[in-house]
C-alpha atoms as a PDB file:
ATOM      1  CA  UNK A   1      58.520  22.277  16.704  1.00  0.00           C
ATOM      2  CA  UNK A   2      60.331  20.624  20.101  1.00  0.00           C
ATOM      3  CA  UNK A   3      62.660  23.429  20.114  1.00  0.00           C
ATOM      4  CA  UNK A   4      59.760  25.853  19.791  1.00  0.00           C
ATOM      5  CA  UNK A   5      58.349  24.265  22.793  1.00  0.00           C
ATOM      6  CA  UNK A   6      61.033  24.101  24.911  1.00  0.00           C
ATOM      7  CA  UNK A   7      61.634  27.847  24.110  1.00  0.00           C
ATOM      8  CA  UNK A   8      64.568  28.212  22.223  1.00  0.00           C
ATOM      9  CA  UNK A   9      62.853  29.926  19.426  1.00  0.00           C
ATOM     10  CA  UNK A  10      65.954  31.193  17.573  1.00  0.00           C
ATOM     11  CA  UNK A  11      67.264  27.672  17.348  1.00  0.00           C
ATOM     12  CA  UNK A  12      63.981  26.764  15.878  1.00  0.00           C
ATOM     13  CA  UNK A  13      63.592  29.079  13.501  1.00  0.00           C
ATOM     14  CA  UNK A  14      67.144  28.235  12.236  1.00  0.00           C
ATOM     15  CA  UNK A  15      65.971  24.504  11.945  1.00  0.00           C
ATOM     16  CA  UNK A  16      62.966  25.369   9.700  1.00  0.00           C
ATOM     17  CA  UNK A  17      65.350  27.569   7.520  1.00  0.00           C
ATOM     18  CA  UNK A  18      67.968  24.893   7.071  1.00  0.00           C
ATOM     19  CA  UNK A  19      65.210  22.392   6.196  1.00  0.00           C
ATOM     20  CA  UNK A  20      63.234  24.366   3.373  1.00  0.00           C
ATOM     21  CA  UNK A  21      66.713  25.299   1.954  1.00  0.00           C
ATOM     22  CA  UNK A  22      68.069  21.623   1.379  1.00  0.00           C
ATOM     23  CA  UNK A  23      64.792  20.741   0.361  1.00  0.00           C
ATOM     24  CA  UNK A  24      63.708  18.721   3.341  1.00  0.00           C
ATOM     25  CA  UNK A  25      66.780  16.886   4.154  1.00  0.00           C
ATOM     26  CA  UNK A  26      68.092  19.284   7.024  1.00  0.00           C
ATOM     27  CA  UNK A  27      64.271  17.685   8.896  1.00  0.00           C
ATOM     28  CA  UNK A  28      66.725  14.831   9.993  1.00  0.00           C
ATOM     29  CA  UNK A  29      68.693  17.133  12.328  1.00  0.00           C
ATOM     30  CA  UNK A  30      64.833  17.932  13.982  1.00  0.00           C
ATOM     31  CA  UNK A  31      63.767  14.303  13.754  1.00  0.00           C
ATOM     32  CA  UNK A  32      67.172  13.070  15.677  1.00  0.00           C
ATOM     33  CA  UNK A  33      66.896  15.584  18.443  1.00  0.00           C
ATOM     34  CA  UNK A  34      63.364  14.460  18.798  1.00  0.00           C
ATOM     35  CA  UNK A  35      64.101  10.903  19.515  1.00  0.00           C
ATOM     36  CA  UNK A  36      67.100  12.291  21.556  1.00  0.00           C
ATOM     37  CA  UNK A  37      64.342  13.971  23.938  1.00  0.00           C
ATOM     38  CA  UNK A  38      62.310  11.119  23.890  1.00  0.00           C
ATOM     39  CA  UNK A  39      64.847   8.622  25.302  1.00  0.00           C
ATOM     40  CA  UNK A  40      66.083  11.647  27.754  1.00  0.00           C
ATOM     41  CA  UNK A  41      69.195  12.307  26.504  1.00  0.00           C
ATOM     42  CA  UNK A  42      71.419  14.726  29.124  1.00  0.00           C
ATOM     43  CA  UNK A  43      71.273  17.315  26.985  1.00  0.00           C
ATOM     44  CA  UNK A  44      67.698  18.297  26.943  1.00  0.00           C
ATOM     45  CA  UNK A  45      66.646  17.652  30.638  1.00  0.00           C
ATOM     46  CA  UNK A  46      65.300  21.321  30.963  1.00  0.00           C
ATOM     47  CA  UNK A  47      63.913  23.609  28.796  1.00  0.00           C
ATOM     48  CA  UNK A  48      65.108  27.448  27.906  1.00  0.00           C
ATOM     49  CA  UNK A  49      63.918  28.683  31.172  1.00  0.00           C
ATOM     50  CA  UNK A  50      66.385  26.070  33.166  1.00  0.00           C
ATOM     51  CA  UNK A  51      62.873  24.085  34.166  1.00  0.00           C
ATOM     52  CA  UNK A  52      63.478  20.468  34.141  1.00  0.00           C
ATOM     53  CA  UNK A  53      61.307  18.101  31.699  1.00  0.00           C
ATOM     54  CA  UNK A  54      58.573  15.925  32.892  1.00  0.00           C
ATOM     55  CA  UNK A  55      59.680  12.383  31.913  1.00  0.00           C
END
């Protein structure tokens, strides 16, 4: 859902896909890059619109 919120709906979509076909297991990709955002990682400082994240 971050990725959905940040606006990079394609990328989302593609998460969700990957995680119903390995049965759940792709989720961990989702679930790293949400503790990635969460500590404020570099790479997700602004969302899709090139608006920077409230910390």
């Amino acid at each position: 859902m971050h990725r959905f919120y940040l606006g990079y709906t394609t990328m989302g979509i593609l998460q969700i896909v990957v995680t119903v076909i390995t049965c759940g297991v792709g989720a961990l990709w989702g679930f790293i890059e949400g503790i990635l955002i969460i500590a404020g990682a570099s790479s997700f400082q602004y969302d899709a619109q090139g608006r920077p994240l409230a910390q």
